[in-house]
N, C-alpha and C. Protein backbone atom coordinates (compact mmCIF):
# COMPACT_ATOMS: atom_id res chain seq x y z
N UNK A 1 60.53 -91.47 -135.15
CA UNK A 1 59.48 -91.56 -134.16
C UNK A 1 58.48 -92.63 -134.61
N UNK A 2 57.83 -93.68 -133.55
CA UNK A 2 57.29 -94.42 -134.01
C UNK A 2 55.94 -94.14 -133.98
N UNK A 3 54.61 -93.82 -134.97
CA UNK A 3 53.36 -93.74 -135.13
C UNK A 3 52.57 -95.28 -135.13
N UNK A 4 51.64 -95.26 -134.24
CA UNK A 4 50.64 -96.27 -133.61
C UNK A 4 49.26 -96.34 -134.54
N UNK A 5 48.93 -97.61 -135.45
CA UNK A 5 48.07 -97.30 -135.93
C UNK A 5 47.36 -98.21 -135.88
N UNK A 6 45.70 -98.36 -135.32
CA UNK A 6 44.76 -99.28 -135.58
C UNK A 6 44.06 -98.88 -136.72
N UNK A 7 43.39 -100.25 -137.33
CA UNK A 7 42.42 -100.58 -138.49
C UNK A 7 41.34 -101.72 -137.96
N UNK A 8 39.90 -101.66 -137.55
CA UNK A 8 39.36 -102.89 -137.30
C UNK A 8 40.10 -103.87 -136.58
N UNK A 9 40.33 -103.53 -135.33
CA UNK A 9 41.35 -104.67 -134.62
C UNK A 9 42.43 -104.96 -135.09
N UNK A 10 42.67 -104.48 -135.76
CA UNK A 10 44.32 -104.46 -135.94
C UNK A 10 45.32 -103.68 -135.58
N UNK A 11 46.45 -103.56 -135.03
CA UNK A 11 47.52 -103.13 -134.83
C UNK A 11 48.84 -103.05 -134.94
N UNK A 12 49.38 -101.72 -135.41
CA UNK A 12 50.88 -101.28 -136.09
C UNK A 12 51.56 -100.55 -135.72
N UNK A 13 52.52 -100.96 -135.51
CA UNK A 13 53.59 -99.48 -135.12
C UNK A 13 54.67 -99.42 -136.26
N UNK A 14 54.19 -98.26 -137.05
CA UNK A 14 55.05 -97.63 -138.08
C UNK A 14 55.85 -96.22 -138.02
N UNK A 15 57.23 -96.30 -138.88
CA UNK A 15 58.47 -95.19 -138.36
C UNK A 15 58.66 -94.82 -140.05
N UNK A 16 57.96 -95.40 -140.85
CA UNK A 16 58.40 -94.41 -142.18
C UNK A 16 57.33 -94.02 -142.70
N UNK A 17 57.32 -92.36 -142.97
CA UNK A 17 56.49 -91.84 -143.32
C UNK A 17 55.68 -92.00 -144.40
N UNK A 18 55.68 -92.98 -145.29
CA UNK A 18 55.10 -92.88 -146.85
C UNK A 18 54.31 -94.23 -146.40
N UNK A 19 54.79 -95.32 -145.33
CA UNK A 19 54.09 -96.47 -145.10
C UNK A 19 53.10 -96.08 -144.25
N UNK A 20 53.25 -95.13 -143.51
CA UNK A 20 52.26 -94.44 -142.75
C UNK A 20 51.02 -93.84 -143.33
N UNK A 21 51.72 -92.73 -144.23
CA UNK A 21 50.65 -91.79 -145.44
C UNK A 21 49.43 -93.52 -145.63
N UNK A 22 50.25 -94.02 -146.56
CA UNK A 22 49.89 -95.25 -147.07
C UNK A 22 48.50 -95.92 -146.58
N UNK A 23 48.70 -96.02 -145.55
CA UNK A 23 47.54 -97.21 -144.47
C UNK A 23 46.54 -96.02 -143.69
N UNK A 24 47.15 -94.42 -143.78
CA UNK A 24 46.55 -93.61 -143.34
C UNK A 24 44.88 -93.60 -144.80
N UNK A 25 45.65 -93.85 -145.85
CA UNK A 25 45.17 -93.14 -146.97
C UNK A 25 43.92 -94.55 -147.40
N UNK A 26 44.42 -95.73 -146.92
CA UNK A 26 43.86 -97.03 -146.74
C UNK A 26 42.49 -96.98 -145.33
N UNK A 27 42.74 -96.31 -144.98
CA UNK A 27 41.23 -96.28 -143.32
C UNK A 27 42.03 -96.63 -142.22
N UNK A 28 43.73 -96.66 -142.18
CA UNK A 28 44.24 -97.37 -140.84
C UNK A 28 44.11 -95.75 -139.83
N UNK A 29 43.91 -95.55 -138.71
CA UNK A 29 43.65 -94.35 -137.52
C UNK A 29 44.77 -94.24 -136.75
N UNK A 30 45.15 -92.99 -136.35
CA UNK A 30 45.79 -93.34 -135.37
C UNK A 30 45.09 -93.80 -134.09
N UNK A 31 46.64 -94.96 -133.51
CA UNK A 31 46.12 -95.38 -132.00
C UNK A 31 46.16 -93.71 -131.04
N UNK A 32 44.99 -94.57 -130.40
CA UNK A 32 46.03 -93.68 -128.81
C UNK A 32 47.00 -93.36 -128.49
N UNK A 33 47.56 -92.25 -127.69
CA UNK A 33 48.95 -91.96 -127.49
C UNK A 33 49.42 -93.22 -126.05
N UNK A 34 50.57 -93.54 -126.71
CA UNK A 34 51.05 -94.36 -125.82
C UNK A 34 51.07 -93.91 -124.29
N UNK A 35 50.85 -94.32 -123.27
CA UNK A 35 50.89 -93.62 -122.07
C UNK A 35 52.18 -94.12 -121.45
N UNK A 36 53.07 -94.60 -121.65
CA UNK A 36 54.58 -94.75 -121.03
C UNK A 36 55.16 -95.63 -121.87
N UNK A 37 56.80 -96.09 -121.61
CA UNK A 37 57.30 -96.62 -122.02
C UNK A 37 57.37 -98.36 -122.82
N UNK A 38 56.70 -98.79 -121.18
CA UNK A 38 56.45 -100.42 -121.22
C UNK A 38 55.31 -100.27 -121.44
N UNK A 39 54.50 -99.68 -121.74
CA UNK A 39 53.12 -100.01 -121.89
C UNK A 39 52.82 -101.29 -123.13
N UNK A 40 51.78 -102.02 -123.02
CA UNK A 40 51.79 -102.98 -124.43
C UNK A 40 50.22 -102.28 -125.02
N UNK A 41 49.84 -102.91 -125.90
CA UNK A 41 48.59 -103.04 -126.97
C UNK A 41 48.39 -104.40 -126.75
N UNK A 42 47.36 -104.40 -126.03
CA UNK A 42 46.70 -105.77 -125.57
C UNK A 42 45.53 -105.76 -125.92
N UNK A 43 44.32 -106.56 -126.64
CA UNK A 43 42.96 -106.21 -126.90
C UNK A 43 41.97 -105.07 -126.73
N UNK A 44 43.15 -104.28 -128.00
CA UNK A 44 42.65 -103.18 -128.31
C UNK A 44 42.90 -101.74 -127.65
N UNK A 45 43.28 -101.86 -126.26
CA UNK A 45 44.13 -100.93 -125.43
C UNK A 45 45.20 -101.39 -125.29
N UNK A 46 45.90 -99.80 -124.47
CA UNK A 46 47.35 -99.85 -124.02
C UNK A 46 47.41 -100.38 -122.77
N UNK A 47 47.98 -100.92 -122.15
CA UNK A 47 47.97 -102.20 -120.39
C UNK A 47 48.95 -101.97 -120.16
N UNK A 48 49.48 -100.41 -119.38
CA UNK A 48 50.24 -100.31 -118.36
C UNK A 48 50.66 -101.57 -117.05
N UNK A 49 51.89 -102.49 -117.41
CA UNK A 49 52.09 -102.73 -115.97
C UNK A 49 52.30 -102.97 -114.96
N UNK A 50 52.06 -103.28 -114.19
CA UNK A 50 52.00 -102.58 -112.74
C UNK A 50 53.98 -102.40 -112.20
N UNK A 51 53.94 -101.21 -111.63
CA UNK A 51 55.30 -101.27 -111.07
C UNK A 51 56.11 -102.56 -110.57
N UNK A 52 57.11 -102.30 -110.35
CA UNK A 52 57.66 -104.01 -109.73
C UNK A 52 57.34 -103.10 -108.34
N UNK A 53 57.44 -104.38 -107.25
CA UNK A 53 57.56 -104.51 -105.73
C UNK A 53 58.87 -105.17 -105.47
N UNK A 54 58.97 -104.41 -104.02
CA UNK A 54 59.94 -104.83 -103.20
C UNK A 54 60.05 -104.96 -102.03
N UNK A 55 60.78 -105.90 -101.39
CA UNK A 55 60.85 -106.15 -99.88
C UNK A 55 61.55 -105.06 -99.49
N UNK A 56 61.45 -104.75 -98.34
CA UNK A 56 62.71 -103.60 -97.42
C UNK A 56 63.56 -104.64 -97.51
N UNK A 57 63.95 -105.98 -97.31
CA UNK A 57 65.66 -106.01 -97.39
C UNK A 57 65.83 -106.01 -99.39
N UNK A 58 65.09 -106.27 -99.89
CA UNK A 58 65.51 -105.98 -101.53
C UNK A 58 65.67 -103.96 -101.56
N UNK A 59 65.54 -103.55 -101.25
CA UNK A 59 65.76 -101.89 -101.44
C UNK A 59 66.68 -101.86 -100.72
N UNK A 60 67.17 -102.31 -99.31
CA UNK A 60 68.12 -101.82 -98.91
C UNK A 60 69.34 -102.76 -99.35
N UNK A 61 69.01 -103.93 -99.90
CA UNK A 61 70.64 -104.76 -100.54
C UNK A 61 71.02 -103.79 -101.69
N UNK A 62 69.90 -102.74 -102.42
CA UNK A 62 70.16 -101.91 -103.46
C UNK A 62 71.65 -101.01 -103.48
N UNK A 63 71.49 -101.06 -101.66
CA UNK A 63 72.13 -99.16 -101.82
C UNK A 63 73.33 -99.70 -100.38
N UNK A 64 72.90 -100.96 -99.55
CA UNK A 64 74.09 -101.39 -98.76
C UNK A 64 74.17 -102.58 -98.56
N UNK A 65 75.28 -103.63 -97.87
CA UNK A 65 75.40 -104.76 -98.15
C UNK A 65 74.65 -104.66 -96.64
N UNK A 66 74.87 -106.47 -96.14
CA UNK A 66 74.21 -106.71 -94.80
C UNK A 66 75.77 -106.33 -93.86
N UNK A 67 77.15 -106.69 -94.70
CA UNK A 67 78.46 -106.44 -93.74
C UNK A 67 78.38 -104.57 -93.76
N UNK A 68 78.43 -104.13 -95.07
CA UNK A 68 77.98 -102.44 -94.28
C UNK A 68 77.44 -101.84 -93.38
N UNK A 69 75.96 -102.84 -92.90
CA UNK A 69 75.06 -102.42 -92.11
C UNK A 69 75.58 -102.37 -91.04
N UNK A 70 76.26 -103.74 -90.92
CA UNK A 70 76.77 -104.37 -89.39
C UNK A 70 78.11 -103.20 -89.20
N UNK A 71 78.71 -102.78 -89.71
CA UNK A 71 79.88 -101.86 -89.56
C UNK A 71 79.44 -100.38 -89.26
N UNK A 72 77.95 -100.12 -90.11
CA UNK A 72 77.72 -98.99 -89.65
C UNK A 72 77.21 -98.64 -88.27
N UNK A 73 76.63 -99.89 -87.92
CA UNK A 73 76.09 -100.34 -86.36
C UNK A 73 77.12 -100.21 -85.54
N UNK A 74 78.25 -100.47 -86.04
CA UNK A 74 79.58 -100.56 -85.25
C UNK A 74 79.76 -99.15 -85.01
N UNK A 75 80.08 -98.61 -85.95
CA UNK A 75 80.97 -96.95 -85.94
C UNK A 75 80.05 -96.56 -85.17
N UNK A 76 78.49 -96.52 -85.06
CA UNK A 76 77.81 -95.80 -84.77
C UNK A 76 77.83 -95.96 -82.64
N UNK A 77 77.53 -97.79 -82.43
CA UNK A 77 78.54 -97.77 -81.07
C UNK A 77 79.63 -97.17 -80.15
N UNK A 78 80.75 -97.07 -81.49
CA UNK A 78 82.30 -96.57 -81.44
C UNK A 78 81.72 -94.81 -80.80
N UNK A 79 80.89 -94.42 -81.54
CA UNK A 79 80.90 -92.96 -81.53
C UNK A 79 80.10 -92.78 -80.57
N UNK A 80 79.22 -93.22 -79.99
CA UNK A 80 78.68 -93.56 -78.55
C UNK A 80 79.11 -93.49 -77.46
N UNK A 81 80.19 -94.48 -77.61
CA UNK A 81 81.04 -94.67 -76.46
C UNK A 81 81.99 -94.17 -76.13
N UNK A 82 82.57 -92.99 -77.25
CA UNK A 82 83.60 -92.58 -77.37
C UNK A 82 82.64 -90.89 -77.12
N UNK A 83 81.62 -90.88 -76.68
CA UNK A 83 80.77 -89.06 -76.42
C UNK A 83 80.77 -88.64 -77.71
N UNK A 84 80.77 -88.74 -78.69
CA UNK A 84 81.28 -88.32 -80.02
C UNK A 84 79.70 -88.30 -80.80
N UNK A 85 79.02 -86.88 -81.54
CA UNK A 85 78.04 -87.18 -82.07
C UNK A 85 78.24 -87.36 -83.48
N UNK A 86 76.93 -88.60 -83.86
CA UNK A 86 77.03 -89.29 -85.29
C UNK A 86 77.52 -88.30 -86.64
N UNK A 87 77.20 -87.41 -86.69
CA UNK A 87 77.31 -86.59 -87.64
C UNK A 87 76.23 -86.38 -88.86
N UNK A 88 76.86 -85.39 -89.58
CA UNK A 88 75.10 -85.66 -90.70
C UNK A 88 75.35 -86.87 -91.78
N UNK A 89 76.86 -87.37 -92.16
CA UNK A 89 76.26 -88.61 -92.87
C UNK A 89 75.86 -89.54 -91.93
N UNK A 90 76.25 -89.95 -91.50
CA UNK A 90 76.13 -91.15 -90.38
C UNK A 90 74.37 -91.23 -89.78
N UNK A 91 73.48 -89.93 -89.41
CA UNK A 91 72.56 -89.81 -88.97
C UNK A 91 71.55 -89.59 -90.40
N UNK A 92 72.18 -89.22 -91.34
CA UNK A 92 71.03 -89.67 -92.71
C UNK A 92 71.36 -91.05 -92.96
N UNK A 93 72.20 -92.13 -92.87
CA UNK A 93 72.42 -92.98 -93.09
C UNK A 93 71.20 -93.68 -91.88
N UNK A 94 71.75 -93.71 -90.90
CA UNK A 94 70.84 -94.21 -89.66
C UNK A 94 69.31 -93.66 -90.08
N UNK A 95 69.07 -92.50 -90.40
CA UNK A 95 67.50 -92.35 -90.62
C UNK A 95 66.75 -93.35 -91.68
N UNK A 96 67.55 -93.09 -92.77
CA UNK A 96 67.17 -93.55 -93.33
C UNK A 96 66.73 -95.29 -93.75
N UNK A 97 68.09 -96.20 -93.13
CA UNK A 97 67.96 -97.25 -92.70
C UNK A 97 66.48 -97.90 -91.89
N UNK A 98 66.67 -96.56 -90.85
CA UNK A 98 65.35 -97.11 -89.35
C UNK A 98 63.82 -96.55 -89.98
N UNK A 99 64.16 -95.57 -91.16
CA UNK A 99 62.66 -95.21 -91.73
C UNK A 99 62.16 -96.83 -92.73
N UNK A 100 63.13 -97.33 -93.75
CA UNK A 100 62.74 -98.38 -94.11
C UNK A 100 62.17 -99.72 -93.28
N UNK A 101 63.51 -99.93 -91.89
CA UNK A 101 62.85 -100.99 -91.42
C UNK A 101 61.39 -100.78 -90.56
N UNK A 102 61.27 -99.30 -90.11
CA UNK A 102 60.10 -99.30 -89.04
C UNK A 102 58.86 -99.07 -90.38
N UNK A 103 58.72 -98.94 -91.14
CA UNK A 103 57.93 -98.35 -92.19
C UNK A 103 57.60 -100.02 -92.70
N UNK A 104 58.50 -101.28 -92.77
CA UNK A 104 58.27 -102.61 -93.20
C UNK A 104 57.72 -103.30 -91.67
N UNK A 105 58.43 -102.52 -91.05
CA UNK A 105 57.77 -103.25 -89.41
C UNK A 105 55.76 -103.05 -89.41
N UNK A 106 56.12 -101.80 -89.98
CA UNK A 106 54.20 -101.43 -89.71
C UNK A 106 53.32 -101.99 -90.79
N UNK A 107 53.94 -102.10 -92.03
CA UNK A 107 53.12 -102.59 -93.54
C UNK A 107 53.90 -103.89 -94.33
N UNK A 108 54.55 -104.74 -93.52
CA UNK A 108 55.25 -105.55 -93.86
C UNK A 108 54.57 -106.02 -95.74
N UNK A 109 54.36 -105.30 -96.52
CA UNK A 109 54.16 -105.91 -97.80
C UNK A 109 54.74 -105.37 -99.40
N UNK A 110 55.22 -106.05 -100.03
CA UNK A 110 55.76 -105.26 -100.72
C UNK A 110 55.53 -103.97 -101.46
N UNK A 111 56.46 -103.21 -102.22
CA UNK A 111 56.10 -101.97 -102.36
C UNK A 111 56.86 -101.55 -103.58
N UNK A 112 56.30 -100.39 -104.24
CA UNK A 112 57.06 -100.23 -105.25
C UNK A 112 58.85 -99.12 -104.92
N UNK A 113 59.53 -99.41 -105.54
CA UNK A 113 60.87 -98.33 -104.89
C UNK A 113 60.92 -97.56 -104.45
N UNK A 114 60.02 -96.50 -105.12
CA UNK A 114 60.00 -95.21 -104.73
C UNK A 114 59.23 -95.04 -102.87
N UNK A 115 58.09 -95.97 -102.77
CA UNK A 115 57.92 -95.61 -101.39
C UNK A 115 58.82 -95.98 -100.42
N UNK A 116 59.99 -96.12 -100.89
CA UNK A 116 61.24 -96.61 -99.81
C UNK A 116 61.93 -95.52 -100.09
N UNK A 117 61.74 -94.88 -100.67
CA UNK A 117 62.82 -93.19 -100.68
C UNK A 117 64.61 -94.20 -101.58
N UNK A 118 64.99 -93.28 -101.21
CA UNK A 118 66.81 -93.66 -101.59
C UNK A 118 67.32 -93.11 -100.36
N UNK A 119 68.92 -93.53 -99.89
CA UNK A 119 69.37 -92.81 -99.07
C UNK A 119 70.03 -91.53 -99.71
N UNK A 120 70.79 -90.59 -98.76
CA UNK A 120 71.09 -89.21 -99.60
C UNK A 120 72.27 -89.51 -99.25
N UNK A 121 73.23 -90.81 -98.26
CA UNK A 121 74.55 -90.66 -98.22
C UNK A 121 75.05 -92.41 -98.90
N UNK A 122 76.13 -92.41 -98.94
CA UNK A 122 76.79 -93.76 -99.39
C UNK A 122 76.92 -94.67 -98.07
N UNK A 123 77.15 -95.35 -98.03
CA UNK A 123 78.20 -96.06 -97.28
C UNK A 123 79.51 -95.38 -96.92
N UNK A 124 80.13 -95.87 -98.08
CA UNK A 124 81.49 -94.51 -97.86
C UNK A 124 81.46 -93.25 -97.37
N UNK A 125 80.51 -92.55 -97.46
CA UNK A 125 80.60 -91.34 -97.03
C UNK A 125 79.97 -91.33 -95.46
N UNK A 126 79.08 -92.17 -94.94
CA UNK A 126 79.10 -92.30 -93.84
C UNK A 126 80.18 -92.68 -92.88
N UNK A 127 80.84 -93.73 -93.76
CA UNK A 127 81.81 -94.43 -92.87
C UNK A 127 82.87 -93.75 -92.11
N UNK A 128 82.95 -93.06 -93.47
CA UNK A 128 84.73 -91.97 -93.69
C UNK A 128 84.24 -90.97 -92.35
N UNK A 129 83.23 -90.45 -92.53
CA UNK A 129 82.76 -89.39 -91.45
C UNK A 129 82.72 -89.98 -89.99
N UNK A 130 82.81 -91.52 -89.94
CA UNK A 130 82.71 -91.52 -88.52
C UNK A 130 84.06 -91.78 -88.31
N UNK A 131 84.47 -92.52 -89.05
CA UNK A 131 86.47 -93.05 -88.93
C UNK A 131 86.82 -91.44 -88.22
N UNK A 132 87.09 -90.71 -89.39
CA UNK A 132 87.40 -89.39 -89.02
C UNK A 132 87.11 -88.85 -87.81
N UNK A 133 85.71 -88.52 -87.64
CA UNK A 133 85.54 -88.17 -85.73
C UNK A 133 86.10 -89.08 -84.88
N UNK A 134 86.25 -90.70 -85.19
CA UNK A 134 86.73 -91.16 -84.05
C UNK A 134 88.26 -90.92 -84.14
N UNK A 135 88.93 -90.54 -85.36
CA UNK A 135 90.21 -90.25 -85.22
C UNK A 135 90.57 -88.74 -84.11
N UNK A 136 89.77 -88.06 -84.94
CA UNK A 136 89.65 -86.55 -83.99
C UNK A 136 90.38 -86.66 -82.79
N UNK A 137 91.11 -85.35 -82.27
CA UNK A 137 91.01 -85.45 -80.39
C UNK A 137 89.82 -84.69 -79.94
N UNK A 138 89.51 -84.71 -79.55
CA UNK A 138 88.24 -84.48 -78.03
C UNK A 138 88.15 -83.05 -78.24
């Protein structure tokens, strides 16, 4: 485990215990507890930062291509026209899609990941679900 230690503007991150004792036994303090992972030690504090941002088409190239989209647009036609309802992948797929773009339509600015959610289905698993109903008979 690594222990954080300032002395008069100085700063250390030490992992063996006797070099630690050592600089403890010398006036070095412990730092602050680190508050996350990436955090740095920048003049004298820890400087969380800031999340990355993203466009709605960077979150959604994450999780589908632009030819997926266009295919899911398709099946979703197919199943239209054919009286056939979307199903639950197909309609978490579609929600979730139309929550990102109408959600970038209203705040067009970037954002960190998480306020774009994830979807809860694949591609594949949407797809397969509509192939299948349109295979179905009536």
């Amino acid at each position: 485990m690594t222990t954080y230690l300032i002395s008069q503007g100085q700063f250390r991150a030490e992992t063996d215990a006797e070099v630690i004792a050592n600089l403890k036994r010398k006036g070095w303090q412990d730092a602050p507890a680190k508050p996350s992972d990436d955090a740095q030690w920048t003049n004298g504090a820890w400087i969380v930062p800031p999340a990355p941002t993203f466009t709605a088409e960077q979150i959604v190239s994450q999780y589908f291509s632009a030819y997926q989209i266009a295919a899911l647009s398709r099946l979703e036609m197919a199943l239209l026209q054919a009286n056939k309802p979307l199903g639950t992948a197909m309609g978490e797929a579609k929600t979730w899609l139309e929550s990102v773009m109408l959600g970038w339509a209203i705040a067009p600015t970037p954002k960190p990941a998480a306020a774009f959610g994830v979807p809860s289905v694949s591609f594949e698993q949407a797809s397969a679900e509509a192939v299948s109903s349109l295979n179905s008979q009536p």
